[in-house]
N, C-alpha and C. Protein backbone atom coordinates (compact mmCIF):
# COMPACT_ATOMS: atom_id res chain seq x y z
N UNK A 1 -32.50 0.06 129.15
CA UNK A 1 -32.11 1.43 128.95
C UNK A 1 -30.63 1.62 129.27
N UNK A 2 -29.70 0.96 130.05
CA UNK A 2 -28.83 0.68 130.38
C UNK A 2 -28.06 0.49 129.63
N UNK A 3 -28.19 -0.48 129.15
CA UNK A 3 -27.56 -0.81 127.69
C UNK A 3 -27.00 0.34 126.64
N UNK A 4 -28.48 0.86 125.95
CA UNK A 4 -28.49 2.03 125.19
C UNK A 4 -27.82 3.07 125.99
N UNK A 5 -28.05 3.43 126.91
CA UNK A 5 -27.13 4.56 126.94
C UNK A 5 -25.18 4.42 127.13
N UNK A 6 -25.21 3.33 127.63
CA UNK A 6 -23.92 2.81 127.75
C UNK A 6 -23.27 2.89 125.86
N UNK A 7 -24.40 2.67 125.23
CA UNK A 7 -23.52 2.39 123.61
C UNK A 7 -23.49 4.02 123.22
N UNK A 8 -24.52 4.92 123.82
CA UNK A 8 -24.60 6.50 123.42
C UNK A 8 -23.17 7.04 123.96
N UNK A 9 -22.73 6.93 125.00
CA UNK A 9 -21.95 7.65 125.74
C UNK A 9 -20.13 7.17 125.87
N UNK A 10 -20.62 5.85 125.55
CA UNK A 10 -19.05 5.32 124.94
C UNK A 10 -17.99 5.69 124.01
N UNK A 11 -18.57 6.50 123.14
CA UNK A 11 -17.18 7.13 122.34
C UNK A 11 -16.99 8.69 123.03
N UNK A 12 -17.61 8.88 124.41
CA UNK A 12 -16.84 9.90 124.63
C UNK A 12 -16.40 9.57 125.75
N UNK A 13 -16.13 7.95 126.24
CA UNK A 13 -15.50 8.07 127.31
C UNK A 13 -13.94 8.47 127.48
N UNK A 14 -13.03 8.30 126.28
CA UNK A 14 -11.67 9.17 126.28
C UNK A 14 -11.92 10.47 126.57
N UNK A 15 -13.02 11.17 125.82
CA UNK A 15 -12.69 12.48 126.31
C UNK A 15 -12.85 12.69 128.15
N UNK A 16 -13.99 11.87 128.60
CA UNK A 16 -13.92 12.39 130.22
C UNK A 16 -13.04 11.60 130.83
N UNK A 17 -12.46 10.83 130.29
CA UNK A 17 -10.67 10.21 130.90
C UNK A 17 -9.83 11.56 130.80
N UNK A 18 -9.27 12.29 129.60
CA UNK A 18 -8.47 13.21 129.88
C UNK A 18 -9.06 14.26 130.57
N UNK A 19 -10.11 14.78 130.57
CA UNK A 19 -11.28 15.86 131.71
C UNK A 19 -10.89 15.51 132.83
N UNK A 20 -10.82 14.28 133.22
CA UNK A 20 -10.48 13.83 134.85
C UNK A 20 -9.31 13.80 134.88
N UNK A 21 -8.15 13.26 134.15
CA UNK A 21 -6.61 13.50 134.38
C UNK A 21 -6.89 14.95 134.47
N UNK A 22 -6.80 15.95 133.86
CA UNK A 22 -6.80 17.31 133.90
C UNK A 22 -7.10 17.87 135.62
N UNK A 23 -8.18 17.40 136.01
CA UNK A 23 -8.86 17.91 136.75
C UNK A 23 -8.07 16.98 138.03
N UNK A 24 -7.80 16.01 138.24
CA UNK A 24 -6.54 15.36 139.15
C UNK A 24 -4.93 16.35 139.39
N UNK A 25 -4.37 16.80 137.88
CA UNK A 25 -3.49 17.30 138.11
C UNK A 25 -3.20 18.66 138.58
N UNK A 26 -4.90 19.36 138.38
CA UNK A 26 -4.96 20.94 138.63
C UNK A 26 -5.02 20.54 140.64
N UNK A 27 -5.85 19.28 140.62
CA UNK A 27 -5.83 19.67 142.38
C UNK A 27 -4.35 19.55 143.04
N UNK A 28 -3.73 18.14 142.51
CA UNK A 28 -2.32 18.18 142.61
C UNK A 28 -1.06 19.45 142.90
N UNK A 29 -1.57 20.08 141.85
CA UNK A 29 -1.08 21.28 141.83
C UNK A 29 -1.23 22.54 142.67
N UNK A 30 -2.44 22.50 143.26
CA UNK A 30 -3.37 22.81 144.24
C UNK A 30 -3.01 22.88 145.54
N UNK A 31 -2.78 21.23 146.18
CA UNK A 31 -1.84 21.06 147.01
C UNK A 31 -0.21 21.08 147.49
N UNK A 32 -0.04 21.26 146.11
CA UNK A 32 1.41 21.36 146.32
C UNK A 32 1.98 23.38 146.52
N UNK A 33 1.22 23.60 145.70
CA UNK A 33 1.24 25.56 145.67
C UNK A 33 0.82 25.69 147.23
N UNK A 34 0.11 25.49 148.10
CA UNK A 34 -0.63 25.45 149.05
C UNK A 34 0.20 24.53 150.32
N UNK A 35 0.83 23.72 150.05
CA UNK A 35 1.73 23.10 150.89
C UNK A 35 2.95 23.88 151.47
N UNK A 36 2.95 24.17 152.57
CA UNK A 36 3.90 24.95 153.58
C UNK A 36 5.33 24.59 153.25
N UNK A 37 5.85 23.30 153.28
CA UNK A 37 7.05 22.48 153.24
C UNK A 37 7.49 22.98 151.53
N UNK A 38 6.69 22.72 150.72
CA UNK A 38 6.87 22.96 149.29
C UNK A 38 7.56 24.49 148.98
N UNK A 39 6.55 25.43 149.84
CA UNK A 39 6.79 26.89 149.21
C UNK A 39 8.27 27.30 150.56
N UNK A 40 8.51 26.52 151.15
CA UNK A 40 9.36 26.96 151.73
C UNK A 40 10.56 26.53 151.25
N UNK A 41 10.56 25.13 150.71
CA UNK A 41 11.43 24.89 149.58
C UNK A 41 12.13 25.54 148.72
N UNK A 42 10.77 26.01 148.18
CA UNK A 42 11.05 27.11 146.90
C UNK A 42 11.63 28.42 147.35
N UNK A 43 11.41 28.75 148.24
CA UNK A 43 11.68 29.79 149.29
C UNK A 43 13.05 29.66 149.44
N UNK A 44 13.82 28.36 149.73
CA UNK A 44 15.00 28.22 150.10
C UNK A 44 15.88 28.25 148.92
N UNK A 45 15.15 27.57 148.27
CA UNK A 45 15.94 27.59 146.39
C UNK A 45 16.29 28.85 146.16
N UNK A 46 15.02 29.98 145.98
CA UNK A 46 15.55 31.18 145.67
C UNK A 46 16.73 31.83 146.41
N UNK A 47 17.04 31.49 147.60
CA UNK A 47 18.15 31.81 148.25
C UNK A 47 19.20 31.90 148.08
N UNK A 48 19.27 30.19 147.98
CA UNK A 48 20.28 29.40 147.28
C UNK A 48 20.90 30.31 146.43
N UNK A 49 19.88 30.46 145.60
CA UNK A 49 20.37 31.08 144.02
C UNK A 49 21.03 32.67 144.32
N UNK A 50 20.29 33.25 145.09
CA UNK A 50 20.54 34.33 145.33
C UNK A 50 21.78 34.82 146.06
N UNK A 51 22.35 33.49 146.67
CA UNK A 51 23.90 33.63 147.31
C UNK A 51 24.55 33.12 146.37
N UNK A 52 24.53 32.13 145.57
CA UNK A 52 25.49 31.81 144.74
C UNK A 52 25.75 32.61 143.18
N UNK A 53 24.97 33.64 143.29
CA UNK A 53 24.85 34.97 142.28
C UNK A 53 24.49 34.72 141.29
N UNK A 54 23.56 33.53 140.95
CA UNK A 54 22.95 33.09 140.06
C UNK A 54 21.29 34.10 139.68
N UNK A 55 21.07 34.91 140.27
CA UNK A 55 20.26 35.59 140.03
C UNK A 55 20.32 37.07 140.71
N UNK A 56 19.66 38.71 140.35
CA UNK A 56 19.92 39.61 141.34
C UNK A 56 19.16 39.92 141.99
N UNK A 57 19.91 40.63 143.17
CA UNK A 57 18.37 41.36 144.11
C UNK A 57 16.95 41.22 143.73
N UNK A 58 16.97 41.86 142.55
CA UNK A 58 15.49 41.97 142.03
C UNK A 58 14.93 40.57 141.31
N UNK A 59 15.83 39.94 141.23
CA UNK A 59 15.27 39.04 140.33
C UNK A 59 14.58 38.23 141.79
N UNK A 60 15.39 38.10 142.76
CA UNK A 60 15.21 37.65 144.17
C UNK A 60 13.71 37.92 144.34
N UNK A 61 13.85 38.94 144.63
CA UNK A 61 12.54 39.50 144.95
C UNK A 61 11.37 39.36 144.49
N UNK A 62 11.34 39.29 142.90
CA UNK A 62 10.25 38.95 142.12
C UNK A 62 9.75 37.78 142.35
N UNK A 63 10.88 36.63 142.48
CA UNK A 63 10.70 35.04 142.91
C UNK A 63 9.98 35.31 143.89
N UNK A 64 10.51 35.49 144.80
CA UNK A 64 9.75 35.18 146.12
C UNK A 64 8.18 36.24 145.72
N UNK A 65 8.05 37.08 145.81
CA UNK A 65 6.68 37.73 145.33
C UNK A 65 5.60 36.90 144.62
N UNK A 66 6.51 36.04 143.57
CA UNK A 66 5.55 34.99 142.80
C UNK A 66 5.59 34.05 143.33
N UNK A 67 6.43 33.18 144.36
CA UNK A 67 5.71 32.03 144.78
C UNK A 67 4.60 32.46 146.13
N UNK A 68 4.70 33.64 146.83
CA UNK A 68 4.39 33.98 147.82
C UNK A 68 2.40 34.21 147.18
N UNK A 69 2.42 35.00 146.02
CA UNK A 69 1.38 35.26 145.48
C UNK A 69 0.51 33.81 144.97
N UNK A 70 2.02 33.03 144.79
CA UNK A 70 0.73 31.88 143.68
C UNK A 70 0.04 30.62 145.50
N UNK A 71 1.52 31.07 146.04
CA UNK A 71 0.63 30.39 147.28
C UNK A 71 -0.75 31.16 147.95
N UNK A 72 -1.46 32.15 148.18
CA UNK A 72 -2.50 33.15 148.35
C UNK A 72 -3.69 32.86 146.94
N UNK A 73 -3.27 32.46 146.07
CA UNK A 73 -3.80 32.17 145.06
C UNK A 73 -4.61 33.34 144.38
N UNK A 74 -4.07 34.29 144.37
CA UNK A 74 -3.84 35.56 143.33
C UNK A 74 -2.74 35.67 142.27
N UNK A 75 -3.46 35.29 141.09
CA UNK A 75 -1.88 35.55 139.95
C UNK A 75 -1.47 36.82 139.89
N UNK A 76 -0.06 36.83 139.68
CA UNK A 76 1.03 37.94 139.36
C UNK A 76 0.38 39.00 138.89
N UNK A 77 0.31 40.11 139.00
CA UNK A 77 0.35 40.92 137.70
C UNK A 77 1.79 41.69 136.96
N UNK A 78 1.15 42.04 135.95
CA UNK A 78 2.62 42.42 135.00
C UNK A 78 2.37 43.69 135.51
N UNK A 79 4.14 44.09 135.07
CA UNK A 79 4.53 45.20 135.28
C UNK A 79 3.49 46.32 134.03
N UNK A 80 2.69 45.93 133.63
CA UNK A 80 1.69 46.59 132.38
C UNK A 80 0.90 46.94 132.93
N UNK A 81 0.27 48.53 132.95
CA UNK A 81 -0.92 48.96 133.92
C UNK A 81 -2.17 48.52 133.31
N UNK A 82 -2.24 48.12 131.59
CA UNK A 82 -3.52 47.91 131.04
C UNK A 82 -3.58 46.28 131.61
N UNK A 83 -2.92 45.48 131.86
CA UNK A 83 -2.57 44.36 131.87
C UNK A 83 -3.58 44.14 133.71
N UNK A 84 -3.26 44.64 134.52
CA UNK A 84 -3.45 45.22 135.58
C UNK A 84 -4.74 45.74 135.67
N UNK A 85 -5.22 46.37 134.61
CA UNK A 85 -6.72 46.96 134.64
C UNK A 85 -7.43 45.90 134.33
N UNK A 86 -7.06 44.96 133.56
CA UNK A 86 -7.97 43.60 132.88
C UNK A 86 -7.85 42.64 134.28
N UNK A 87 -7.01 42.20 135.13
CA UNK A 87 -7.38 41.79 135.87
C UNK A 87 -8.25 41.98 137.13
N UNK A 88 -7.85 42.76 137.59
CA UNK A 88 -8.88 44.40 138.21
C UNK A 88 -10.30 43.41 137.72
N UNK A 89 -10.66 43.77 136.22
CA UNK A 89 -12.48 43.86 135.96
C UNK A 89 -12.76 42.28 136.15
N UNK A 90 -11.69 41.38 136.07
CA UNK A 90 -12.30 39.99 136.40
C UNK A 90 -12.60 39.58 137.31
């Protein structure tokens, strides 16, 4: 039986190769959004930027809001109140 199912399930072993890369890079990602050292990084970048006038106040602000949010792991919402209501019902 071994056999047979090994010959059933073989042409989809590419597909659960990229299913598992996928699913490797979302945790990756996971840990790194979630990593203290990382978002403080990013934290410092926006700074950076923000003294060397590469971005404004607000733009400042938004940064940090979105890495602060994606670390909590609540996405952004848009400045769109319907946009805002759809996330709301999910």
């Amino acid at each position: 039986m071994g056999l047979i199912s090994l010959l059933v399930t073989w042409p989809a072993a590419p597909i659960r190769v990229v299913i598992r890369l996928g699913e490797l890079i979302e945790e990756q990602i996971e840990r790194e959004a979630h990593d203290p050292a990382a978002v403080r990084r990013r934290l410092e970048e926006i700074e950076r930027s923000r003294a060397a006038g590469l971005i404004s106040a607000e733009e400042q602000e938004e940064a940090v809001e979105q890495v602060l949010q994606e670390m909590v792991g609540r996405p952004a919402l848009m400045d769109d109140p319907e946009a805002g209501a759809e996330g709301e019902r999910r």
